[in-house]
Protein backbone atom coordinates (compact mmCIF):
# COMPACT_ATOMS: atom_id res chain seq x y z
CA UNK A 1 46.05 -13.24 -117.97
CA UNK A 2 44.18 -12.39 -120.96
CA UNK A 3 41.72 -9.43 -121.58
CA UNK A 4 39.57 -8.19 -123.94
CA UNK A 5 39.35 -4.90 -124.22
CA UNK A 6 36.09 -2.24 -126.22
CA UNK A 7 36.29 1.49 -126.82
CA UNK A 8 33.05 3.18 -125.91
CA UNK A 9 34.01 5.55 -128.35
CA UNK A 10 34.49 3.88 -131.08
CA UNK A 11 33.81 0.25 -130.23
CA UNK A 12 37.27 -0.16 -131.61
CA UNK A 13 37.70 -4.35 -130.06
CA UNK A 14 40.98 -5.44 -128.85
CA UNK A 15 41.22 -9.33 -128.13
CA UNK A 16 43.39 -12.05 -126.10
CA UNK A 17 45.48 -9.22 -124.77
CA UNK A 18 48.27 -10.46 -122.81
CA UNK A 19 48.64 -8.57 -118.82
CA UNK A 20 49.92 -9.22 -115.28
CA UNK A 21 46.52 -9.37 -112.93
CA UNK A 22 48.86 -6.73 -111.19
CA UNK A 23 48.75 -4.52 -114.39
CA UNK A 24 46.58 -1.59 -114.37
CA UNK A 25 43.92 -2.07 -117.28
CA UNK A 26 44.45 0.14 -120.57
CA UNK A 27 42.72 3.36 -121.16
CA UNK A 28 44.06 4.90 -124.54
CA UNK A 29 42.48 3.70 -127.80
CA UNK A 30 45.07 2.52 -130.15
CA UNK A 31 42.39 3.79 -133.09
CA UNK A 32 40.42 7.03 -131.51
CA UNK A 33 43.36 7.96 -129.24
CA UNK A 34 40.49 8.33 -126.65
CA UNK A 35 40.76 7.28 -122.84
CA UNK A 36 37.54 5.26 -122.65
CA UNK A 37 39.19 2.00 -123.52
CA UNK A 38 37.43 -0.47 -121.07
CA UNK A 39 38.20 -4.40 -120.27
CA UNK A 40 35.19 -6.52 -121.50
CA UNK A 41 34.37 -9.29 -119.16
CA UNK A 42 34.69 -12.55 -121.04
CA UNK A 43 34.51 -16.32 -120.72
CA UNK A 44 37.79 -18.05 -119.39
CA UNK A 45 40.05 -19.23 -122.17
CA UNK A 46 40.66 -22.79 -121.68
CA UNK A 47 44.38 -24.06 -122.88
CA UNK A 48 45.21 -27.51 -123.76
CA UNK A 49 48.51 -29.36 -123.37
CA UNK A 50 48.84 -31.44 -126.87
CA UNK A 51 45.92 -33.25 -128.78
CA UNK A 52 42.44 -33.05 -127.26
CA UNK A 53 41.87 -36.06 -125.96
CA UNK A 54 38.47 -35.88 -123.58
CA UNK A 55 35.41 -35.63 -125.75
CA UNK A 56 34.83 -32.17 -124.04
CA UNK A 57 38.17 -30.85 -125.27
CA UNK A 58 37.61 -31.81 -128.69
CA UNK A 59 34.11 -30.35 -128.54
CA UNK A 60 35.70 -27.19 -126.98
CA UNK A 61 38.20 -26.89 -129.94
CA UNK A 62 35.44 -27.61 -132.38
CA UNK A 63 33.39 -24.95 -131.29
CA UNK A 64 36.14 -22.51 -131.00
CA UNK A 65 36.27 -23.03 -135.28
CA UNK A 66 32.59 -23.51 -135.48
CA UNK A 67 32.08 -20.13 -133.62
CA UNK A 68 34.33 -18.04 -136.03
CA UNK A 69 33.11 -19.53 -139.24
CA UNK A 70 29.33 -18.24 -138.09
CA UNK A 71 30.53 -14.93 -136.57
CA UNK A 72 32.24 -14.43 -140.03
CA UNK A 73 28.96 -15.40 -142.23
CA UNK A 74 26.77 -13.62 -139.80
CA UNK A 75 28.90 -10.24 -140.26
CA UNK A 76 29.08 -11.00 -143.94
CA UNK A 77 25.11 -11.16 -144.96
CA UNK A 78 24.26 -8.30 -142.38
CA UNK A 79 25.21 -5.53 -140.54
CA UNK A 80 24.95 -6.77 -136.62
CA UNK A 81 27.26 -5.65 -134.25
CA UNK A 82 30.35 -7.73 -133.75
CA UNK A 83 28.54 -8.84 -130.40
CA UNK A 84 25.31 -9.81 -131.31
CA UNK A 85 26.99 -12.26 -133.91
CA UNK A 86 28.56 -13.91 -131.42
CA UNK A 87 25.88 -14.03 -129.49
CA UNK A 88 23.55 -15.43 -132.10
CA UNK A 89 26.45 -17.81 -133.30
CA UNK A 90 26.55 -19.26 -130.09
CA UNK A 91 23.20 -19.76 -129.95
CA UNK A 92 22.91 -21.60 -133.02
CA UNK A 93 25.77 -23.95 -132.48
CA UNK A 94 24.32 -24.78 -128.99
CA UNK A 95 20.51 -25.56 -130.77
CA UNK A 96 22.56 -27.43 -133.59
CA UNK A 97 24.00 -29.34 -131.04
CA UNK A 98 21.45 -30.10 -128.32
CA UNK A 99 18.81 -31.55 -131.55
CA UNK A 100 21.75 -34.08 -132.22
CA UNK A 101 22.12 -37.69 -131.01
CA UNK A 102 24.72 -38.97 -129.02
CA UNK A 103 26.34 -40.68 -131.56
CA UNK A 104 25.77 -37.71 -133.81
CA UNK A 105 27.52 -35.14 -131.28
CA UNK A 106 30.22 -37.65 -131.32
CA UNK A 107 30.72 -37.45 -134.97
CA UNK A 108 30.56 -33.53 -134.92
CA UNK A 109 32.76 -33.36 -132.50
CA UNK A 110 35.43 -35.70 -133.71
CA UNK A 111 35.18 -34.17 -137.31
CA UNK A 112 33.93 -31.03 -137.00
């Protein structure tokens, strides 16, 4: 499995961290040396096998690089917290998309 992990000390973020579901979580910052390390409860990761090849899977992919690309322009302009810029990146993308036509989501999602 994979886990996110925040410090409530420092908000140090750890991502995509790699653990048995037997594993106990982590504790110890890697930064603060603090134990208040706690797991963040995120969306699933989805993994494909190859090429996308639904429309969904390219639209997943899309949005994966879509996401980042806001997050990091959002973080760049002001000073929100790493998790509001998500937040609001998602949000945008999702308005972007739902205004679009079919045909237009197709394009977007095909090219980007």
């Amino acid at each position: 499995m994979r886990y996110d992990y925040e410090c409530k000390t420092c908000n140090h973020e750890m991502y995509d961290v790699v653990q048995s579901v037997k594993e106990k979580p982590l504790k110890r910052c890697p930064e603060c040396k603090k134990h208040t390390l706690e797991r963040v409860i995120s969306a699933p990761t989805v993994f494909f096998k190859g090429e996308p090849t639904t429309l969904g899977q390219l639209a997943e992919k899309n949005a994966k690089s879509m996401g980042k690309t806001l997050i990091e322009e959002k973080e760049g302009k002001n000073k929100v917290g790493k998790k509001d810029a998500l937040r609001e990146a998602k949000t945008e993308l999702n308005r972007k998309i739902n205004k679009m036509s079919e045909s237009q989501r197709q394009r977007y999602i095909e090219n980007g």
